[in-house]
N, C-alpha and C. Protein backbone atom coordinates (compact mmCIF):
# COMPACT_ATOMS: atom_id res chain seq x y z
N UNK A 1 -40.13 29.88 -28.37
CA UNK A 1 -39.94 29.60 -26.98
C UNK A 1 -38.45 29.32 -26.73
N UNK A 2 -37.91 29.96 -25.99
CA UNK A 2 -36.39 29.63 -25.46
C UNK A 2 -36.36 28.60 -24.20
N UNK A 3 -35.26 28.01 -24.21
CA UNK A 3 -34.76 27.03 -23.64
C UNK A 3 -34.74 27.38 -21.80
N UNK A 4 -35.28 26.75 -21.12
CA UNK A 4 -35.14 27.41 -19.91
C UNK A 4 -33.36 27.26 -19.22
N UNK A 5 -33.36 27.32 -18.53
CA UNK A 5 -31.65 27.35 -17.57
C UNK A 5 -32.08 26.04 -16.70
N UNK A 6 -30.99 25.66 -16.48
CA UNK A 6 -30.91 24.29 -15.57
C UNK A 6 -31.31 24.40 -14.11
N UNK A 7 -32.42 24.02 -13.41
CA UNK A 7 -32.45 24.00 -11.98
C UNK A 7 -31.73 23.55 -11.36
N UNK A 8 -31.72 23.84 -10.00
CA UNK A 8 -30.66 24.16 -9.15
C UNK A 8 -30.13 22.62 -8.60
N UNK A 9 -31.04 21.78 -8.70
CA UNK A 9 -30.51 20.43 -8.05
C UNK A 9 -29.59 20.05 -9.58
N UNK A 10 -30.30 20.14 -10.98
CA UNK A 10 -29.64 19.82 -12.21
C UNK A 10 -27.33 20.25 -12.32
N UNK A 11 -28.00 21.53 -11.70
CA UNK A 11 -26.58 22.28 -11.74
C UNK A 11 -25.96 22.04 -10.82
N UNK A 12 -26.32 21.27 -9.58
CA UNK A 12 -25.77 21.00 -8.61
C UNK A 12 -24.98 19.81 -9.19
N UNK A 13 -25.66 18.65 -9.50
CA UNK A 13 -25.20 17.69 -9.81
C UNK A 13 -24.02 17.59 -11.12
N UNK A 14 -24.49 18.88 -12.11
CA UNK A 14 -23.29 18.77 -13.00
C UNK A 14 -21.83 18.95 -12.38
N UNK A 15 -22.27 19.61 -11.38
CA UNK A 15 -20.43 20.77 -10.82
C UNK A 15 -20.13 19.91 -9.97
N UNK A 16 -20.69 18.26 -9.76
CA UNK A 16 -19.91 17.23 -8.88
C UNK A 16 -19.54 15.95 -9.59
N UNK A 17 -19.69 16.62 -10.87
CA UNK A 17 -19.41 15.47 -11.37
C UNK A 17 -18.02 15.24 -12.25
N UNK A 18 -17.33 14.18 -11.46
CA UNK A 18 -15.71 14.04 -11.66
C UNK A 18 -14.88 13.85 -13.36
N UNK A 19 -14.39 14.38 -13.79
CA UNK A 19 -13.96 14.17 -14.83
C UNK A 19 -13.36 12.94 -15.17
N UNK A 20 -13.34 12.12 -15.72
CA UNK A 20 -12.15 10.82 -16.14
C UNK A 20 -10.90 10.99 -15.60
N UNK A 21 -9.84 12.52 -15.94
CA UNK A 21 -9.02 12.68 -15.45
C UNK A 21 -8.68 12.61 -13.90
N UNK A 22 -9.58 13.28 -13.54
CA UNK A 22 -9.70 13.61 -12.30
C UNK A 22 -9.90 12.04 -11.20
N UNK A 23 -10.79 11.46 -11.62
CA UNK A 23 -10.59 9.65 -11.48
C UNK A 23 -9.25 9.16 -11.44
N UNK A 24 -8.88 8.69 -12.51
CA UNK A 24 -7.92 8.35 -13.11
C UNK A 24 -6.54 9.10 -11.75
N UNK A 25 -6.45 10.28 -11.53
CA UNK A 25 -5.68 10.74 -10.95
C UNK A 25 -5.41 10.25 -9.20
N UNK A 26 -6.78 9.95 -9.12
CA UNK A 26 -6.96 9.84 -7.09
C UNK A 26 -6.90 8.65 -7.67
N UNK A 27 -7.38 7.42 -8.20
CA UNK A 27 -7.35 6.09 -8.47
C UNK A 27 -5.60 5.81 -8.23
N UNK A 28 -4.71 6.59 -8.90
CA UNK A 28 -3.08 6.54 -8.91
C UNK A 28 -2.66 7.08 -7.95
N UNK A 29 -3.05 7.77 -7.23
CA UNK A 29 -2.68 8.33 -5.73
C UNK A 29 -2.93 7.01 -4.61
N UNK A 30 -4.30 6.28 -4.94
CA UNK A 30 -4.95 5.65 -3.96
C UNK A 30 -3.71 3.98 -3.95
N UNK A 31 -3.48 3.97 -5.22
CA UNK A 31 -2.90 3.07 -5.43
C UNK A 31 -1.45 3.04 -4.66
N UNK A 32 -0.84 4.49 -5.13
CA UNK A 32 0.95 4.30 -4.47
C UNK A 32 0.75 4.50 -3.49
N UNK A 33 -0.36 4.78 -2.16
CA UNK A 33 -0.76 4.34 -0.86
C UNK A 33 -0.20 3.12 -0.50
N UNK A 34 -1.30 2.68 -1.72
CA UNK A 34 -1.55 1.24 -0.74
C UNK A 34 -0.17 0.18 -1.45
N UNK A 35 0.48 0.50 -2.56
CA UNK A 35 1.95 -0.26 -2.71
C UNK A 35 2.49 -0.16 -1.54
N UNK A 36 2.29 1.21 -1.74
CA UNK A 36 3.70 1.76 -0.08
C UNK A 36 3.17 1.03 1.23
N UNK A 37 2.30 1.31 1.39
CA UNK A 37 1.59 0.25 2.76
C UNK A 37 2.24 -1.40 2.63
N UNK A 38 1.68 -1.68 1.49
CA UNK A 38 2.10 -3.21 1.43
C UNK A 38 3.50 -3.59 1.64
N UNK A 39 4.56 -2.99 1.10
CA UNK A 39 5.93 -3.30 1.39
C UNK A 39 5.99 -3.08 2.71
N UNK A 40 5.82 -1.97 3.41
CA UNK A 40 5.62 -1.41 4.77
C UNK A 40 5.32 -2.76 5.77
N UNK A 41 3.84 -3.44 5.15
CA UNK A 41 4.00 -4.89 5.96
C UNK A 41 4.95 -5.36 5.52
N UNK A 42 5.25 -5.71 4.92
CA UNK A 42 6.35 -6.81 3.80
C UNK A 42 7.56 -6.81 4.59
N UNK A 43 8.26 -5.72 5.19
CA UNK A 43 9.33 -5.40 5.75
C UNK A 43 8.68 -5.58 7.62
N UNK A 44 8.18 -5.32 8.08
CA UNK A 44 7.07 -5.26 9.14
C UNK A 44 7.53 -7.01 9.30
N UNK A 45 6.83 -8.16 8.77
CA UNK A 45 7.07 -9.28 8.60
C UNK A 45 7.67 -10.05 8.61
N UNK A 46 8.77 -9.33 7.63
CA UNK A 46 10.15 -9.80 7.75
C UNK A 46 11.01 -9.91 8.94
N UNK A 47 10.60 -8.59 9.72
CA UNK A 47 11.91 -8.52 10.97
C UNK A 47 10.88 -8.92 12.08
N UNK A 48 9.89 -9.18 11.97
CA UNK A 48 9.31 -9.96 12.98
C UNK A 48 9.81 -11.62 13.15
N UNK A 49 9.94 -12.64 11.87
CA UNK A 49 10.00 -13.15 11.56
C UNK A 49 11.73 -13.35 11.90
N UNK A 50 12.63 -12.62 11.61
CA UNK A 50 13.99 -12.57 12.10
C UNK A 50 14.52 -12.17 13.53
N UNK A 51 13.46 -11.39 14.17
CA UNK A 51 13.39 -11.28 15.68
C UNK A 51 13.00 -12.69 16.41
N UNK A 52 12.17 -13.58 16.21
CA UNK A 52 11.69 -14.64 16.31
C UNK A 52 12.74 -15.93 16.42
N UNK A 53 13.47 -15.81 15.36
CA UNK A 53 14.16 -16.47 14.60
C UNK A 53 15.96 -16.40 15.53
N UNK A 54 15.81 -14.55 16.22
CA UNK A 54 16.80 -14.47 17.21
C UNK A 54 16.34 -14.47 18.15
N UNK A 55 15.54 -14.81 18.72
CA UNK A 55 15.00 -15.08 19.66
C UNK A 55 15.35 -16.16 20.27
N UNK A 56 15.22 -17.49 19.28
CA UNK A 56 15.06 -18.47 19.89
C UNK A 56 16.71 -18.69 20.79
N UNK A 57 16.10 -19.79 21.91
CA UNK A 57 17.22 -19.79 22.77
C UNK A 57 17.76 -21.32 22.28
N UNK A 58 17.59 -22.42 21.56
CA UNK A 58 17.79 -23.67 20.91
C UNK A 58 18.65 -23.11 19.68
N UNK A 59 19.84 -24.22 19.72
CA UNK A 59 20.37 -24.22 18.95
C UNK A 59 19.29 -23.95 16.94
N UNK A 60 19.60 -22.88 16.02
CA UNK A 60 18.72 -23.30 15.14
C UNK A 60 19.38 -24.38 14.00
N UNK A 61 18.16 -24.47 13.46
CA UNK A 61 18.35 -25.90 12.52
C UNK A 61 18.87 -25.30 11.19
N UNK A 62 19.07 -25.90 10.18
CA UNK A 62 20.24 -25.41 8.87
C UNK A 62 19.06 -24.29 8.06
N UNK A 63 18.09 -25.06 8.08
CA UNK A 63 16.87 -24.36 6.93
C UNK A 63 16.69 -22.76 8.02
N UNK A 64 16.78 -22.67 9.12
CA UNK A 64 16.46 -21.52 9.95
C UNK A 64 17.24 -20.70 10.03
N UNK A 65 18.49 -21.37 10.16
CA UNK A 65 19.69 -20.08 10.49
C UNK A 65 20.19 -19.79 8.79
N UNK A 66 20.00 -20.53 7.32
CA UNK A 66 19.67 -20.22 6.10
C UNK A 66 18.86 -18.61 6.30
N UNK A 67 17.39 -19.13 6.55
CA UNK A 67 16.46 -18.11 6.40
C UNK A 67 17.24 -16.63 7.44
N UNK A 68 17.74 -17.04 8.61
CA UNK A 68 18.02 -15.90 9.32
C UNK A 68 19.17 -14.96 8.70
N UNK A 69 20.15 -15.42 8.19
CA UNK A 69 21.01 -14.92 7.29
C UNK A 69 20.39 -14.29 6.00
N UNK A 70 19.30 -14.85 5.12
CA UNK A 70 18.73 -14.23 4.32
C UNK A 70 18.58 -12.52 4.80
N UNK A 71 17.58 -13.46 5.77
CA UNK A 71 16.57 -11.93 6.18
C UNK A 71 17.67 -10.64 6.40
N UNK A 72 18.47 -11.18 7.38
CA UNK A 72 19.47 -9.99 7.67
C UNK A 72 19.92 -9.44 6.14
N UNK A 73 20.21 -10.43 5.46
CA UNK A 73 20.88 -9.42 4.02
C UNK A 73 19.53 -8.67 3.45
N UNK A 74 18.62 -8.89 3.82
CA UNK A 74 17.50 -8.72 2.85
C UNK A 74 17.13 -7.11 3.54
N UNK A 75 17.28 -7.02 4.64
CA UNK A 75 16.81 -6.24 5.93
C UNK A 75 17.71 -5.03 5.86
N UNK A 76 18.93 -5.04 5.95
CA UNK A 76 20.09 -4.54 5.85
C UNK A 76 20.68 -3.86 4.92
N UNK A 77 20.34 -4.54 3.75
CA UNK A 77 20.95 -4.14 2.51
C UNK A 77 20.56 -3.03 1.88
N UNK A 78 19.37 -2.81 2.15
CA UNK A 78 18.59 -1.54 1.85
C UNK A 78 18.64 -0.40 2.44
């Protein structure tokens, strides 16, 4: 008796099924997305935070106009 051939739902399911590599590959794609997103806020944050910061119409206090000088080098420098 010979071996029959794989039915059609069997063979369906083999030809969707992802290799390790193939994982492994969109997993590292999915990832430098979402780095890149995150700095994206990170910087997003920052100049919100330094718009705010020039905003204000009060003299600022030492720790504020510190941070506002940061940000600008931080903002800028890049």
């Amino acid at each position: 008796m010979t071996d029959r051939p794989p039915g059609v739902k069997a063979a369906k399911a083999n030809g969707k099924k992802r290799k390790p590599e193939e994982r492994l590959s969109a997993f590292e794609g999915m990832w430098s997305i979402r780095q890149e997103d995150l700095a994206i806020k990170e910087r997003l944050s920052k100049m919100k935070l330094l718009d705010s910061l020039i905003a204000k119409v009060k003299p600022l206090a030492e720790y504020e106009e510190a941070l506002k000088k940061k940000l600008i080098n931080e903002l800028f420098s890049n």
